[in-house]
Protein backbone atom coordinates (compact mmCIF):
# COMPACT_ATOMS: atom_id res chain seq x y z
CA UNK A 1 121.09 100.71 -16.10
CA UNK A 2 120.13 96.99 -17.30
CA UNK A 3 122.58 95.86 -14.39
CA UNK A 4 120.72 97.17 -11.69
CA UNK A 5 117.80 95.13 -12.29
CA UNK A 6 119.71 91.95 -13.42
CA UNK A 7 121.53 92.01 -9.75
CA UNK A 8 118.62 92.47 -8.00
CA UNK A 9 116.73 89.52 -9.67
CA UNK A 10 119.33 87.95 -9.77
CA UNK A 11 119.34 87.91 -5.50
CA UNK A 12 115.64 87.65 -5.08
CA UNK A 13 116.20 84.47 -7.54
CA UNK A 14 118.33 83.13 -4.99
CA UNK A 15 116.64 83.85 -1.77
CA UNK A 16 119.42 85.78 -0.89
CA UNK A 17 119.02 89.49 1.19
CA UNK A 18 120.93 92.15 0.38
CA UNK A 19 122.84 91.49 3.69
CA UNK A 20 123.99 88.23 2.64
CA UNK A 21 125.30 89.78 -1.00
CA UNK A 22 127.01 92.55 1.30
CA UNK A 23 128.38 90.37 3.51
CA UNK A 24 130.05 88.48 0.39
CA UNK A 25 131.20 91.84 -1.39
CA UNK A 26 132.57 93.48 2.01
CA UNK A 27 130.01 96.81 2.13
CA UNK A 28 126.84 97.03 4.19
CA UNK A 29 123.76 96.32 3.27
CA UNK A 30 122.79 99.91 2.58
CA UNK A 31 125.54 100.37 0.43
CA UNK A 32 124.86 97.44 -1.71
CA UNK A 33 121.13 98.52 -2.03
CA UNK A 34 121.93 101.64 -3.79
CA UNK A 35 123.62 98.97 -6.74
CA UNK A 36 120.42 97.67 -7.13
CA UNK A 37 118.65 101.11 -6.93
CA UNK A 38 120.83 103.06 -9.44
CA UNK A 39 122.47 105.56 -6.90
CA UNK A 40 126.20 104.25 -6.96
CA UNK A 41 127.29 102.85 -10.04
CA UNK A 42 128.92 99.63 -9.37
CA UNK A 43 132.24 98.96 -10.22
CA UNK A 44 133.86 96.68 -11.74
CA UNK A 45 135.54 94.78 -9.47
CA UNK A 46 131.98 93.83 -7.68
CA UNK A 47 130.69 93.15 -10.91
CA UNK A 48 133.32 90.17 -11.50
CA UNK A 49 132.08 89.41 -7.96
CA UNK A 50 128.78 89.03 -8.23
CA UNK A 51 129.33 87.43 -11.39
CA UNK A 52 131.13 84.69 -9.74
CA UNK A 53 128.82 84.48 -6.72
CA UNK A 54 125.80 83.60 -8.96
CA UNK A 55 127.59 81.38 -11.34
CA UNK A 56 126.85 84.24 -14.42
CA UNK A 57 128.45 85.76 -17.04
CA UNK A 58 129.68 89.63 -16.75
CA UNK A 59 127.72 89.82 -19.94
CA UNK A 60 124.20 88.40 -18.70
CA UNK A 61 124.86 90.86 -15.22
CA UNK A 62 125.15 93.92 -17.72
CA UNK A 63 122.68 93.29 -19.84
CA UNK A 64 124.82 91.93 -23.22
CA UNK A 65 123.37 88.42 -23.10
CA UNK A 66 120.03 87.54 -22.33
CA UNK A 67 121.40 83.74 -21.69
CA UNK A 68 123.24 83.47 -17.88
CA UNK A 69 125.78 80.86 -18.34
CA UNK A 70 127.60 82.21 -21.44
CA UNK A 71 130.84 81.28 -19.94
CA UNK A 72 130.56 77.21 -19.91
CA UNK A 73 130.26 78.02 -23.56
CA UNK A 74 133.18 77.10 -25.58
CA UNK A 75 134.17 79.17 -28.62
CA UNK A 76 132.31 76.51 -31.39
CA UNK A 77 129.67 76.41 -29.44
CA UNK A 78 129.27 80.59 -29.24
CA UNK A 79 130.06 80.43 -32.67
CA UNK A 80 126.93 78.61 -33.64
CA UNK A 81 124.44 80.32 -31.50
CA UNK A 82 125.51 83.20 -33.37
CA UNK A 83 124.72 81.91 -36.87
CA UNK A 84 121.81 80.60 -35.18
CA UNK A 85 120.21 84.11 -34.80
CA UNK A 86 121.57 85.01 -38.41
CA UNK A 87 119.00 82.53 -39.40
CA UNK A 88 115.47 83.32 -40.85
CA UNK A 89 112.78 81.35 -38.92
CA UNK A 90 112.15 78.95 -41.99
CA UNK A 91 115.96 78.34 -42.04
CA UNK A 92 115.83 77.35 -38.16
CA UNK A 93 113.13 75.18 -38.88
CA UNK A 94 114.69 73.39 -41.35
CA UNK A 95 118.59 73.20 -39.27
CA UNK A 96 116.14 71.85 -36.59
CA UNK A 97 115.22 68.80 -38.88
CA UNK A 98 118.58 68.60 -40.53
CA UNK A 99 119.56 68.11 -36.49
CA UNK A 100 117.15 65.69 -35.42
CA UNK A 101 118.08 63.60 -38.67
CA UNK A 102 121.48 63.53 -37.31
CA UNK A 103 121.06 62.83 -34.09
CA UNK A 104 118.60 60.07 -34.88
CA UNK A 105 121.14 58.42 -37.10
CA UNK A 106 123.87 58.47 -34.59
């Protein structure tokens, strides 16, 4: 379970125990550990929570997105990271050029 490892780096990243996350989600601190370990799968719910509590996106906490703040993304610009990694590394090269044309000639 990819989740289980993003919460709990996701906490140590933060200098947060897993009291304070507990605290925050309404369980103890015991309970919350077995998120991080695997034992309980966590719902839902806690997911949207924790989501919110670090500022991430559901689908950087289970493991869908390697990038955290998906969310602040609007719908062009999600668009175009994903025809980004359609690309071939000689085409990204070259819409890296084509973009630094641009911008220079703003």
């Amino acid at each position: 379970m990819v989740y289980c490892k993003r919460i709990k780096d996701l906490r140590e990243d933060s200098d947060k125990t897993q009291g304070d996350v507990a605290e925050y989600l309404g369980t103890t601190a015991q309970h919350y550990g077995k998120y991080e370990n695997g034992i309980c799968e966590l719902p839902f719910s806690r997911a949207i929570q924790l989501a919110d509590y670090y500022n991430v996106s559901l689908d950087y906490i289970a493991g869908r997105s390697e990038y955290k703040f998906e969310q602040s993304l609007d719908v062009s610009e999600l668009c175009l990271i994903k025809m980004w990694r359609a690309l071939s590394e000689r085409n990204k090269d070259k819409v890296e050029f084509l973009t630094e044309q641009l911008l220079s000639a703003q």
